[in-house]
Protein backbone atom coordinates (compact mmCIF):
# COMPACT_ATOMS: atom_id res chain seq x y z
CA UNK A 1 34.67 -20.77 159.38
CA UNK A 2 32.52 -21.73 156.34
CA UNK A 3 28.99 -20.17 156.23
CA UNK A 4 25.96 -21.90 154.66
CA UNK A 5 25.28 -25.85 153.95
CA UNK A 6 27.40 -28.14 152.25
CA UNK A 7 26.68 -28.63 148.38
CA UNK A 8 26.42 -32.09 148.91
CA UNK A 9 23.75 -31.39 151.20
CA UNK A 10 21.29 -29.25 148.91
CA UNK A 11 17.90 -29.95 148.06
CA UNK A 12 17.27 -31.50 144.36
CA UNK A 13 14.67 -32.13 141.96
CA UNK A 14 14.07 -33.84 138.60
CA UNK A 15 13.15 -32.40 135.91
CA UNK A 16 10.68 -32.99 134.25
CA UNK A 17 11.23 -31.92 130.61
CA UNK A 18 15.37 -33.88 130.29
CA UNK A 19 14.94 -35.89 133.28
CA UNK A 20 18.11 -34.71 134.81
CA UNK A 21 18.36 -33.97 138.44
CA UNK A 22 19.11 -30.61 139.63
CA UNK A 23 20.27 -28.86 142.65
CA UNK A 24 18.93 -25.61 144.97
CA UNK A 25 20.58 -22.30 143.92
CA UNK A 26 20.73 -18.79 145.99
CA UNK A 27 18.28 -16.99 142.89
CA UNK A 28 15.81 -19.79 143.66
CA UNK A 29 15.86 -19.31 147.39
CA UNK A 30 12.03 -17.45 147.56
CA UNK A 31 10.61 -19.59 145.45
CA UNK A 32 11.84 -23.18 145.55
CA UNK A 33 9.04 -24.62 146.07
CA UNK A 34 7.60 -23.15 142.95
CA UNK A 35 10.64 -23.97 140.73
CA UNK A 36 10.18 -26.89 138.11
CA UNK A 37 12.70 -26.72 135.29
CA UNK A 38 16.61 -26.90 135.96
CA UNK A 39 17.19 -24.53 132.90
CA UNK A 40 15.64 -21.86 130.53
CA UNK A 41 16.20 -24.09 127.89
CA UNK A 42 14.04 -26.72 129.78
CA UNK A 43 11.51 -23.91 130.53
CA UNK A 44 11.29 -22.69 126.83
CA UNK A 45 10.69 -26.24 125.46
CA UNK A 46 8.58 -27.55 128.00
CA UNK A 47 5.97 -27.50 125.49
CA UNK A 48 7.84 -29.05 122.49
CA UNK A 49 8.16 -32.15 123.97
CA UNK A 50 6.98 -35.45 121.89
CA UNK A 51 4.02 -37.29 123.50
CA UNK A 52 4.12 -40.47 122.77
CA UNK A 53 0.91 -40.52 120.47
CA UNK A 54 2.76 -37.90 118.39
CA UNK A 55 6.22 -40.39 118.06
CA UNK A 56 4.24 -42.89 116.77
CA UNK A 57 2.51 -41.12 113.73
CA UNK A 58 -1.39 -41.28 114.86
CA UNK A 59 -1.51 -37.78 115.58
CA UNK A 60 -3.41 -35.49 113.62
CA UNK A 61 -0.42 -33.67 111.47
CA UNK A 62 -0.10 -32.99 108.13
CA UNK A 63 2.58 -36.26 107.65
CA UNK A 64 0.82 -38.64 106.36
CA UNK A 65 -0.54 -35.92 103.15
């Protein structure tokens, strides 16, 4: 008899640093609610993202010298 819910059946999220949608996992059971990023990697460079002011080259960096 199989124990537990269906993987079709977990909860996801997006997020928000790729986009990608990810599912619920066991190590995240305590704190779901709390969890944002589907990866490390994601965590890490949540920070390094490009705003869009930045992509455009009217940011305040040392470019344009």
């Amino acid at each position: 008899m199989p124990r537990g819910v269906a993987k079709q059946n977990l909860p996801e999220k997006i997020c928000p640093t790729c986009g990608r949608p990810f599912s619920w996992r066991r190590k995240w059971a305590r704190n779901w609610e709390t969890v944002l990023y589907c990866s490390e990697r994601c965590r890490r460079e949540k920070s390094a993202t490009v705003s869009p002011m930045h992509a455009q080259g009217t940011g305040t960096g040392r470019a344009g010298r």
